[in-house]
C-alpha atoms as a PDB file:
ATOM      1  CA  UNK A   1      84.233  85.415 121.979  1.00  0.00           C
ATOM      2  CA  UNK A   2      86.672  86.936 124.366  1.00  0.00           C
ATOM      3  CA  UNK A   3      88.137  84.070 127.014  1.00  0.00           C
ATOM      4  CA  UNK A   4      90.955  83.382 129.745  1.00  0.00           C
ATOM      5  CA  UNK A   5      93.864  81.125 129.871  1.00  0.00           C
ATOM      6  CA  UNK A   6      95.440  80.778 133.506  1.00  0.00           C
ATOM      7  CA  UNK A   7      99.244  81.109 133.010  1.00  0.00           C
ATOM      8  CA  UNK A   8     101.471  82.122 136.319  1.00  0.00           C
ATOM      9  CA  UNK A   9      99.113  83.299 138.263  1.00  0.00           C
ATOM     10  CA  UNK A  10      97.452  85.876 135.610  1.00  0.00           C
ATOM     11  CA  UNK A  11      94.800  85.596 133.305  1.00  0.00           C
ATOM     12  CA  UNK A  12      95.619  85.819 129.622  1.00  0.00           C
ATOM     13  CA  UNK A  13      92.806  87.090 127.761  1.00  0.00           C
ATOM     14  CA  UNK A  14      92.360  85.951 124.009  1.00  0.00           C
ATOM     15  CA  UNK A  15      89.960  85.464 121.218  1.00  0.00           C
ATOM     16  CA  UNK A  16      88.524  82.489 119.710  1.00  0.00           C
ATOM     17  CA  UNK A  17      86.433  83.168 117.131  1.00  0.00           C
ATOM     18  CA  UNK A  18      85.240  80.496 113.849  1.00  0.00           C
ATOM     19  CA  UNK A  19      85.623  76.690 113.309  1.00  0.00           C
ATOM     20  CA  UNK A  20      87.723  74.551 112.151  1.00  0.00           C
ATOM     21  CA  UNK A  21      91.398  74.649 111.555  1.00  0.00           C
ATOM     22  CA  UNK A  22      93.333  77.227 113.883  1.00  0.00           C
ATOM     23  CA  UNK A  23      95.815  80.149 113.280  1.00  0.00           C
ATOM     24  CA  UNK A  24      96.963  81.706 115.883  1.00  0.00           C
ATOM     25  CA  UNK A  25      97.425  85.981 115.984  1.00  0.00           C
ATOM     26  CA  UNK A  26     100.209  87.225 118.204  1.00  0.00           C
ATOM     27  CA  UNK A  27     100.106  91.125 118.153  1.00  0.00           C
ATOM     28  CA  UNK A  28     103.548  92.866 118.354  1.00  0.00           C
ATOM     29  CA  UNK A  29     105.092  95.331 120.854  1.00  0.00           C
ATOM     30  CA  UNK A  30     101.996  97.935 121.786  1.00  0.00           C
ATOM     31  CA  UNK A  31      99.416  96.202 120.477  1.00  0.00           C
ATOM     32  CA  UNK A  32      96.421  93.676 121.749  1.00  0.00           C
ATOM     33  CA  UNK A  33      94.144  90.768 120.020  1.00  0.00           C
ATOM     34  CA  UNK A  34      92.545  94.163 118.709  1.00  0.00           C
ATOM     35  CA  UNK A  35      94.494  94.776 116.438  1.00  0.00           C
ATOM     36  CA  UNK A  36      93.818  91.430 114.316  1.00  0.00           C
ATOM     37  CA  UNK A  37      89.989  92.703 114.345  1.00  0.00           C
ATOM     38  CA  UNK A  38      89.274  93.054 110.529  1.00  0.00           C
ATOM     39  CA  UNK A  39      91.673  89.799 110.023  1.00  0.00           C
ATOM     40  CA  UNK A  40      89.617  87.734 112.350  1.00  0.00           C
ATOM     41  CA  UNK A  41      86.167  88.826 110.825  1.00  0.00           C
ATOM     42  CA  UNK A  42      86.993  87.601 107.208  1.00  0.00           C
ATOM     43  CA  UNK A  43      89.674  84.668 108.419  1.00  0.00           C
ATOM     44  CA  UNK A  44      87.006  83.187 111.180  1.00  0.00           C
ATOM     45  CA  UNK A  45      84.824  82.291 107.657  1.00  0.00           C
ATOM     46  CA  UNK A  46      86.897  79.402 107.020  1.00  0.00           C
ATOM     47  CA  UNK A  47      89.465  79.075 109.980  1.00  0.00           C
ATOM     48  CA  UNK A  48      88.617  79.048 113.751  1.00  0.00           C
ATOM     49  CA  UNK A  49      91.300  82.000 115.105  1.00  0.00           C
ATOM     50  CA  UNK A  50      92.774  82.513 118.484  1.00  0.00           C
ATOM     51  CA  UNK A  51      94.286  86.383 118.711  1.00  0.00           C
ATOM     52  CA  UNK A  52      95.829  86.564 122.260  1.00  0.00           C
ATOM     53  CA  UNK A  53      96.668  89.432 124.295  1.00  0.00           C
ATOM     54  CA  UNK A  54     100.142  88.738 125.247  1.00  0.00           C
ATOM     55  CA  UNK A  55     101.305  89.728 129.180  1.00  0.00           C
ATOM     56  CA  UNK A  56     101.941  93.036 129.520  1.00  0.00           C
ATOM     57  CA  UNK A  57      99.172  94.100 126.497  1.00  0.00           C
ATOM     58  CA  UNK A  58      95.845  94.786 126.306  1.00  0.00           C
ATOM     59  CA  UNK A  59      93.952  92.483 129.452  1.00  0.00           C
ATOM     60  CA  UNK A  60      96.484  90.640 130.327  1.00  0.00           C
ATOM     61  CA  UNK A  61      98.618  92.250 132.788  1.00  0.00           C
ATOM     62  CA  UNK A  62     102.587  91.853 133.647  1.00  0.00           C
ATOM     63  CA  UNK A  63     104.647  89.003 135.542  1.00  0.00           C
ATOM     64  CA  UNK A  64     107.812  90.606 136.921  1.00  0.00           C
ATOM     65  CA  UNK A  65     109.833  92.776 135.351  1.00  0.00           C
ATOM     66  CA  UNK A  66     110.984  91.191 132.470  1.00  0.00           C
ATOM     67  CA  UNK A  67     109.315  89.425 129.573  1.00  0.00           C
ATOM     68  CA  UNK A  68     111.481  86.937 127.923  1.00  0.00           C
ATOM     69  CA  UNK A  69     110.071  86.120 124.245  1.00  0.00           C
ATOM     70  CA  UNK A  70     110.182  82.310 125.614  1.00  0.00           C
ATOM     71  CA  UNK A  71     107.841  83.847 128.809  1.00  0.00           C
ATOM     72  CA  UNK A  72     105.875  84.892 125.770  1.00  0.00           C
ATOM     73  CA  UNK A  73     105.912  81.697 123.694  1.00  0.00           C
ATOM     74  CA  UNK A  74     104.856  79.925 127.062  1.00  0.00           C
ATOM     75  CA  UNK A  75     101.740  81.722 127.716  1.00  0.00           C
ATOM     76  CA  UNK A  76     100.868  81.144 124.537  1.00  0.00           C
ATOM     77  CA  UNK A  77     100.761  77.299 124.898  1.00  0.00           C
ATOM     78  CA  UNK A  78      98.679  77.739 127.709  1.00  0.00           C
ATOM     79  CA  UNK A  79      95.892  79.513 125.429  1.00  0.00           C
ATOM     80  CA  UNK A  80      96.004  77.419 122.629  1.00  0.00           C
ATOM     81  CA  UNK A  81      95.695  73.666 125.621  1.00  0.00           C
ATOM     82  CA  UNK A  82      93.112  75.594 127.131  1.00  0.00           C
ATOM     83  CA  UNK A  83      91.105  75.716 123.724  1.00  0.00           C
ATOM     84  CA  UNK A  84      92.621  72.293 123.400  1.00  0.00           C
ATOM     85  CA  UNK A  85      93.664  72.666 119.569  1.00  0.00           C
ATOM     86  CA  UNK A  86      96.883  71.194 118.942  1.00  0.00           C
ATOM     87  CA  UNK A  87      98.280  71.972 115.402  1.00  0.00           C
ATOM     88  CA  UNK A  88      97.892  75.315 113.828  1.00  0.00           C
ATOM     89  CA  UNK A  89      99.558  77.990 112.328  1.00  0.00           C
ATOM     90  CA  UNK A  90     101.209  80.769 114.180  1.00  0.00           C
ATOM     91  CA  UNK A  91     101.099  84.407 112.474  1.00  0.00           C
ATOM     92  CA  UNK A  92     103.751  86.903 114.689  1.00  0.00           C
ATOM     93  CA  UNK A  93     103.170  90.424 114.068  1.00  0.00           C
ATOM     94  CA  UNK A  94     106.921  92.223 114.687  1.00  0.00           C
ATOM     95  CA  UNK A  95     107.626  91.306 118.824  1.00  0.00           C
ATOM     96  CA  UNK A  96     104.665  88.641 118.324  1.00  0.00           C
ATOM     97  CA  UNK A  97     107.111  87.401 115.525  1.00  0.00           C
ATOM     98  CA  UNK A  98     109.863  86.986 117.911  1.00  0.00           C
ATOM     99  CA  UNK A  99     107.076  84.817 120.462  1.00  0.00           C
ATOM    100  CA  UNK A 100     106.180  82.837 117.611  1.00  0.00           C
ATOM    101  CA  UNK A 101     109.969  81.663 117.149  1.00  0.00           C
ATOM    102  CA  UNK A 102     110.548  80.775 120.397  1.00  0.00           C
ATOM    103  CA  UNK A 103     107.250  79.134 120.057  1.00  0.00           C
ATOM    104  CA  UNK A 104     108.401  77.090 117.126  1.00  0.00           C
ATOM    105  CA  UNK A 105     111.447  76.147 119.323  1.00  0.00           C
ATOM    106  CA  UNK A 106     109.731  75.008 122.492  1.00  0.00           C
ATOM    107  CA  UNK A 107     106.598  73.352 120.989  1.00  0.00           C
ATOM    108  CA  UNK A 108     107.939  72.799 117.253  1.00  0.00           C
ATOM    109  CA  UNK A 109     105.440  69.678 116.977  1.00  0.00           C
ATOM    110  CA  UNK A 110     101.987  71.968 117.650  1.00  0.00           C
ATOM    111  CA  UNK A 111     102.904  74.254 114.588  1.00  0.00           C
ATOM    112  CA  UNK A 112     101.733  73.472 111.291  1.00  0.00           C
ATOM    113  CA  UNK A 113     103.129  76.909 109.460  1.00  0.00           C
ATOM    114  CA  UNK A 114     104.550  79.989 110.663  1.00  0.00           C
ATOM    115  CA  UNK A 115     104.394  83.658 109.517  1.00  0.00           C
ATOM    116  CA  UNK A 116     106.637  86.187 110.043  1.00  0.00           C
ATOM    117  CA  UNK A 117     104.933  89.702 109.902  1.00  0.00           C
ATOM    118  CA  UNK A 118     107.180  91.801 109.994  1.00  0.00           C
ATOM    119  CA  UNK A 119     109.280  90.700 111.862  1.00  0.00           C
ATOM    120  CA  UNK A 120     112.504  88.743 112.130  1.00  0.00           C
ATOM    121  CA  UNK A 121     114.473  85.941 113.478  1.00  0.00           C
ATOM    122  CA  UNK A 122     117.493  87.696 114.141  1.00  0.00           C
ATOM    123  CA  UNK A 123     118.504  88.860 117.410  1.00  0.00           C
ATOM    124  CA  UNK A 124     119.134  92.782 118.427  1.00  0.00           C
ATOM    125  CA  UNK A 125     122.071  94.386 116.733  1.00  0.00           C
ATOM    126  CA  UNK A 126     124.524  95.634 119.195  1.00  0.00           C
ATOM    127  CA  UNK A 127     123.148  99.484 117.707  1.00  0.00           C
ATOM    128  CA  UNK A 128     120.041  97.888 118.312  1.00  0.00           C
ATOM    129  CA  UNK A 129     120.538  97.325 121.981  1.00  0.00           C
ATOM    130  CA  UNK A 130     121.844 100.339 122.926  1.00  0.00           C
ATOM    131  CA  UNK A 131     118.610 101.700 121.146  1.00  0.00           C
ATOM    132  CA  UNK A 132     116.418  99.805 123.683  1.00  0.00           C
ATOM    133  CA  UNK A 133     118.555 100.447 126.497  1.00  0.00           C
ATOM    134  CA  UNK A 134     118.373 104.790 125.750  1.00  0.00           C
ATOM    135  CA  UNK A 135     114.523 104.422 124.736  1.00  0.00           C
ATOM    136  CA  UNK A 136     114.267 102.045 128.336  1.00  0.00           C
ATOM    137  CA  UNK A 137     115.601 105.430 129.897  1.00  0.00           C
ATOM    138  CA  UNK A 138     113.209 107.617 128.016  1.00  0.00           C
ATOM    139  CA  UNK A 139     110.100 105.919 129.393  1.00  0.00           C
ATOM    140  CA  UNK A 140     110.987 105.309 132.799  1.00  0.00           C
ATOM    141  CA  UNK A 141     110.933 109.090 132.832  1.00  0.00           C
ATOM    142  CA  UNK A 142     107.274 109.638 130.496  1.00  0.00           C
ATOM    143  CA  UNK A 143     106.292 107.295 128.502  1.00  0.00           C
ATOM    144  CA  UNK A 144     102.763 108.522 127.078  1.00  0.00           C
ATOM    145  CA  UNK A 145     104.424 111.148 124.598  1.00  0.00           C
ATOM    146  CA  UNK A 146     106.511 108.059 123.283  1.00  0.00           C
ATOM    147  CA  UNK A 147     103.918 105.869 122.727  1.00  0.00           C
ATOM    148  CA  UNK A 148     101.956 107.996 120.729  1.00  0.00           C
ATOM    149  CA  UNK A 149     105.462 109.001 118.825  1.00  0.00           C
ATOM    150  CA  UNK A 150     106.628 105.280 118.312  1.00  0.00           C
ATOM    151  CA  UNK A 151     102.798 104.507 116.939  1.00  0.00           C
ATOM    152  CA  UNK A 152     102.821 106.895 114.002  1.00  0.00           C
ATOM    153  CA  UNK A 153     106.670 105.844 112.811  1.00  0.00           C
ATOM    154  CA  UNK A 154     105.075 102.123 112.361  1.00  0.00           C
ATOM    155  CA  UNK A 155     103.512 103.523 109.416  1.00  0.00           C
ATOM    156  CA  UNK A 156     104.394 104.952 106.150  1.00  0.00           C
ATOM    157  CA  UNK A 157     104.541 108.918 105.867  1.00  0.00           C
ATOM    158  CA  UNK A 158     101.911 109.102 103.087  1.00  0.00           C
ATOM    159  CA  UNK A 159      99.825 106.292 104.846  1.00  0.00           C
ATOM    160  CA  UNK A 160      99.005 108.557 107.926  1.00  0.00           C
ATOM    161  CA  UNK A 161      96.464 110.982 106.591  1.00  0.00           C
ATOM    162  CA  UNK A 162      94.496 108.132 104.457  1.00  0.00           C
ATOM    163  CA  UNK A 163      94.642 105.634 107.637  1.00  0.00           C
ATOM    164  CA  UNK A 164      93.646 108.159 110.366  1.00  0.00           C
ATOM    165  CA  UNK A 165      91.393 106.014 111.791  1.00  0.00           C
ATOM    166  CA  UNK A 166      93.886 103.025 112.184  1.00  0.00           C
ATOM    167  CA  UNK A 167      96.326 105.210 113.400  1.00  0.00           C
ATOM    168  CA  UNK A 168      94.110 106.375 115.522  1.00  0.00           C
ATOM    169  CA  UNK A 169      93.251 102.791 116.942  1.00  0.00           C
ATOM    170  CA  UNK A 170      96.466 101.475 117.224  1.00  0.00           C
ATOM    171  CA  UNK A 171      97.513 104.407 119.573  1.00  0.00           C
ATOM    172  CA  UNK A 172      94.736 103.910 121.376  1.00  0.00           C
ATOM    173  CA  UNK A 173      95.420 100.345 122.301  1.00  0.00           C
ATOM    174  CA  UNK A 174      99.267 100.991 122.925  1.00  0.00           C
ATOM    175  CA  UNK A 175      97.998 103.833 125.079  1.00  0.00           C
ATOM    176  CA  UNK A 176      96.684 101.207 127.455  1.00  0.00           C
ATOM    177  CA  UNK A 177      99.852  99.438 127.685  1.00  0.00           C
ATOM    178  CA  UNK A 178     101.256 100.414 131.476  1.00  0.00           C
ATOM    179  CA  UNK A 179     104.863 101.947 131.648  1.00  0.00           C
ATOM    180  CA  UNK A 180     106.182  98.838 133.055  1.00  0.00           C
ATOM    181  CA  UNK A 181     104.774  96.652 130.714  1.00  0.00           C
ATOM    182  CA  UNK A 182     106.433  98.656 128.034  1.00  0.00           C
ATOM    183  CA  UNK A 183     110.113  97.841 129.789  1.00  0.00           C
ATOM    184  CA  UNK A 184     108.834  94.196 130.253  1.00  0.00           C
ATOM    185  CA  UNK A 185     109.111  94.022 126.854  1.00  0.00           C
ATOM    186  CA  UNK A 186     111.814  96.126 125.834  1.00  0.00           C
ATOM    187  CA  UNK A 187     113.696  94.529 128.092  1.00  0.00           C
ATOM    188  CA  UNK A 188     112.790  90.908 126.363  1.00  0.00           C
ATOM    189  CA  UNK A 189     113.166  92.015 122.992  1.00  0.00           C
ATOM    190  CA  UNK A 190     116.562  93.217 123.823  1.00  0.00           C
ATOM    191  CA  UNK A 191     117.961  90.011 125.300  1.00  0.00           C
ATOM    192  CA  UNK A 192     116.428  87.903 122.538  1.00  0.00           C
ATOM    193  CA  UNK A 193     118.490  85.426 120.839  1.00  0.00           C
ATOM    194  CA  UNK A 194     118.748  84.687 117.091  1.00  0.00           C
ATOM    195  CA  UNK A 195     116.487  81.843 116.066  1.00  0.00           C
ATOM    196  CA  UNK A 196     117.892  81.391 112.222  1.00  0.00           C
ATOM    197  CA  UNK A 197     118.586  78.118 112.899  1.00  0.00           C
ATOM    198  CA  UNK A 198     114.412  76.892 113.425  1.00  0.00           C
ATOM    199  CA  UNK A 199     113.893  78.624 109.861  1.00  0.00           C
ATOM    200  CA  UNK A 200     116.622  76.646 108.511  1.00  0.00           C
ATOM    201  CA  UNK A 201     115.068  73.460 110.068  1.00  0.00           C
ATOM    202  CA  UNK A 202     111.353  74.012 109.807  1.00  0.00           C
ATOM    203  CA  UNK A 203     109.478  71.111 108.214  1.00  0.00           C
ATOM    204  CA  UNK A 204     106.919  73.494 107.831  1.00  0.00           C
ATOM    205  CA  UNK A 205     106.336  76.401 105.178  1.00  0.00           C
ATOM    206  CA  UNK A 206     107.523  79.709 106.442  1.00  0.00           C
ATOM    207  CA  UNK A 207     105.929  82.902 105.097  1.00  0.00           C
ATOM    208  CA  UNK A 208     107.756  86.600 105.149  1.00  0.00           C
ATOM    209  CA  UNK A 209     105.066  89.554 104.627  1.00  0.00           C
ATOM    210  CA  UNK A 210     107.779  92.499 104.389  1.00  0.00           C
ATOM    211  CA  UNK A 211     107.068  96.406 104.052  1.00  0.00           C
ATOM    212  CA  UNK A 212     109.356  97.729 101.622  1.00  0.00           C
ATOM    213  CA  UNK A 213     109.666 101.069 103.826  1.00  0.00           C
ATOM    214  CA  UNK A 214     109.210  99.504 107.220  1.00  0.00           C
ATOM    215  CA  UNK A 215     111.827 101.182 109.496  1.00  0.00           C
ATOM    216  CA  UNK A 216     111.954  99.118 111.991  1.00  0.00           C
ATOM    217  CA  UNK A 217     113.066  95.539 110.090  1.00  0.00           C
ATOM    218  CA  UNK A 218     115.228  96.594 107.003  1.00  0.00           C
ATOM    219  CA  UNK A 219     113.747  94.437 104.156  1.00  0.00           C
ATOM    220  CA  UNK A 220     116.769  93.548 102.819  1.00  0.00           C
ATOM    221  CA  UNK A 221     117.862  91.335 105.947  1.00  0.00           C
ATOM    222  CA  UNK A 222     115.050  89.460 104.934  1.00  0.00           C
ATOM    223  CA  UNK A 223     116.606  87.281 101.883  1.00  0.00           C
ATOM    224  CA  UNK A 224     119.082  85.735 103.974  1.00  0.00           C
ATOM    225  CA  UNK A 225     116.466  84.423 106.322  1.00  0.00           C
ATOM    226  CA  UNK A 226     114.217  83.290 103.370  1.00  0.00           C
ATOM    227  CA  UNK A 227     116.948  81.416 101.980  1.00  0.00           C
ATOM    228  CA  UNK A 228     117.458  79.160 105.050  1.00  0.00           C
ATOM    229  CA  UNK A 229     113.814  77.841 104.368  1.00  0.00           C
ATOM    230  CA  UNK A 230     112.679  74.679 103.077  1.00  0.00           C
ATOM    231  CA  UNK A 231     109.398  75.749 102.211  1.00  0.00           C
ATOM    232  CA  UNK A 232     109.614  79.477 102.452  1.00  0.00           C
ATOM    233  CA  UNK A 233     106.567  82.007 100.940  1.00  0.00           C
ATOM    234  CA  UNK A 234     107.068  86.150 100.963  1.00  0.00           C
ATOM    235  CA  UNK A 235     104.712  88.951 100.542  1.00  0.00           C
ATOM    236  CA  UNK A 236     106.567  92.092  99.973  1.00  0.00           C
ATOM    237  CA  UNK A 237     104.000  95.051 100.143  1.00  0.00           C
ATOM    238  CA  UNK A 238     105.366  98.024  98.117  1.00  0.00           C
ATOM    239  CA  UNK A 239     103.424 100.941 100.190  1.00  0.00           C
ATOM    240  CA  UNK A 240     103.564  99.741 103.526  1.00  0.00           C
ATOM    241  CA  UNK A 241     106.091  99.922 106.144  1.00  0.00           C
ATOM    242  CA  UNK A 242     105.731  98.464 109.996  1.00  0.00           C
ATOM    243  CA  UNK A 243     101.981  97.983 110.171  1.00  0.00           C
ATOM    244  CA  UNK A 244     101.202  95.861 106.845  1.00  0.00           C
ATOM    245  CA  UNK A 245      97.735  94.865 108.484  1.00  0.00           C
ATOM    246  CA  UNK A 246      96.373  98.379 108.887  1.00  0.00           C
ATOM    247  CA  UNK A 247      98.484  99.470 105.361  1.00  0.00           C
ATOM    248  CA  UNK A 248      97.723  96.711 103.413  1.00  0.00           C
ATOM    249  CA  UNK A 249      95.056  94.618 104.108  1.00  0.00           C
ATOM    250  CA  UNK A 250      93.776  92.725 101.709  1.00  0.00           C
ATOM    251  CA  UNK A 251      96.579  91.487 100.194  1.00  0.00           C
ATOM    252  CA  UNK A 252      97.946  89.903 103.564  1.00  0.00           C
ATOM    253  CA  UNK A 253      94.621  88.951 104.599  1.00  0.00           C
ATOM    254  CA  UNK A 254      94.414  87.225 101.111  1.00  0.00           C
ATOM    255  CA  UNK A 255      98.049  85.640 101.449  1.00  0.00           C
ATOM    256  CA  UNK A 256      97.710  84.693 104.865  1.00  0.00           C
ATOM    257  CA  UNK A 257      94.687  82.978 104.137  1.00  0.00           C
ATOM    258  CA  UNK A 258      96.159  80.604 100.681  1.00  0.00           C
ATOM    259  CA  UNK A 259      99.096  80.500 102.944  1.00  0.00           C
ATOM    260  CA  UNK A 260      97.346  78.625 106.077  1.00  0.00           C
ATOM    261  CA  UNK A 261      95.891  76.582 103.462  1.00  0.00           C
ATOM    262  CA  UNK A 262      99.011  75.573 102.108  1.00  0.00           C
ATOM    263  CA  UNK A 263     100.518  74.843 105.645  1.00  0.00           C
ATOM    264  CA  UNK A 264      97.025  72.376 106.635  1.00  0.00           C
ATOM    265  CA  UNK A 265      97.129  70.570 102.765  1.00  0.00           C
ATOM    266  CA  UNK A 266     100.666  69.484 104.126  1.00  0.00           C
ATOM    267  CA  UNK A 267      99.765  68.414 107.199  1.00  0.00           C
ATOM    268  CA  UNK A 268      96.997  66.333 105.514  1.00  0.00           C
ATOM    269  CA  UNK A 269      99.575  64.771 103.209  1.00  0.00           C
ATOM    270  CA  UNK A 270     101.863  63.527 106.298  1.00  0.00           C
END
């Protein structure tokens, strides 16, 4: 069931599909609630989920010109008090990863378990800025050819032909995403700072589901992070690179799943 959160004067649009306890979907950079589809169908059988469309994607539009992941992480508390649920997990997919940490360090007593999806809790590299800042330039002069570009480097070479129809979705959704919106974010992700330091105090467990030839976050500047974790879980998919949803699906559906489980047996034991 598709809803609305008010949150600065703009609606936030999010779904809230299931019963009982909550996980919470945050797409990444592009994306929408839409993308969670096929994880929402089989997760809603035994969890109640909340996917949101995070300002700037999908039906919720932009504040200002800049979207701080902590602008992020705040609209996101104003979903999850308007379906008045108060502990769940959090699941960040890439920029929704970076949302979810500054979620974790705003509200840290609402989350029960946090997953990383590819994504990180480091900040930009200084390469990594300047990156933004020339691809910031790019779209300000077209961004439609680079949206469709940027979609099909999420994935895997050899996973293009045999996922045509998720590639196909996913550029359709990012397609929707207005040029501002795009620098909104860019922008944000840019000026992000490292949040290492929540992993290393989270008295929740932490799960990592890594591609192995995602381009975007180098797997290997994963193990550092892991370490830092009291109770940390990892899913390292062999044949997947950015999109491990669309590439891999049943075995993060399947560890996301034990893994909530996990996180809500723990909060039962408290």
């Amino acid at each position: 069931m598709l809803k609305f959160a008010e949150f600065k004067k703009i609606k936030v649009r999010y779904s809230d599909t299931g019963k009982g306890r909550v996980i919470v979907l945050l797409h990444g950079f592009l994306g929408s609630h839409e993308i969670w589809d096929s994880f929402a169908k089989i997760l809603s059988k035994k969890f109640r989920i909340i996917a949101i469309d995070l300002p700037g994607h999908g039906e919720t539009t932009s504040i200002g010109y800049y979207h701080s992941m902590e602008l992020l992480a705040q609209s996101v508390k104003a979903v999850v008090d308007k379906a008045g649920v108060r502990r769940y997990v959090i699941a960040g997919h890439s920029m929704g990863g970076y949302a979810a940490m500054a979620f974790a360090e705003l509200y840290p007593e609402n989350v029960s378990g946090l997953c990383l999806f590819n994504s990180t809790s480091y900040a930009d590299s200084e390469e990594k800025k300047k990156e933004r800042e020339r691809v910031i330039r790019l779209v300000k002069k077209e961004h439609r050819h680079y949206v469709a570009e940027v979609i099909s480097s999420l994935f895997a070479p050899e996973n293009l032909e045999k996922l045509k129809k998720e590639v196909s979705k996913a550029k359709h959704i990012a397609e929707k995403t207005t040029k501002q919106s795009i620098i909104n974010s860019l922008e944000g992700m840019k000026e992000r700072k490292s949040r290492d330091l929540i992993l290393k105090f989270a008295p929740y467990p932490v799960l990592f589901i890594i591609g192995k030839k995602d381009t975007v976050i180098n797997y290997e500047t994963m193990y550092p992070q892991m370490g830092l974790c009291k109770y940390p879980a990892v899913l390292m998919l062999e044949n997947a690179a950015h999109m491990g949803f669309y590439e891999a699906p049943k075995e993060t559906i399947k560890e996301l799943q034990s893994f909530a489980l996990r996180c809500f047996r723990k909060v039962e034991e408290e």
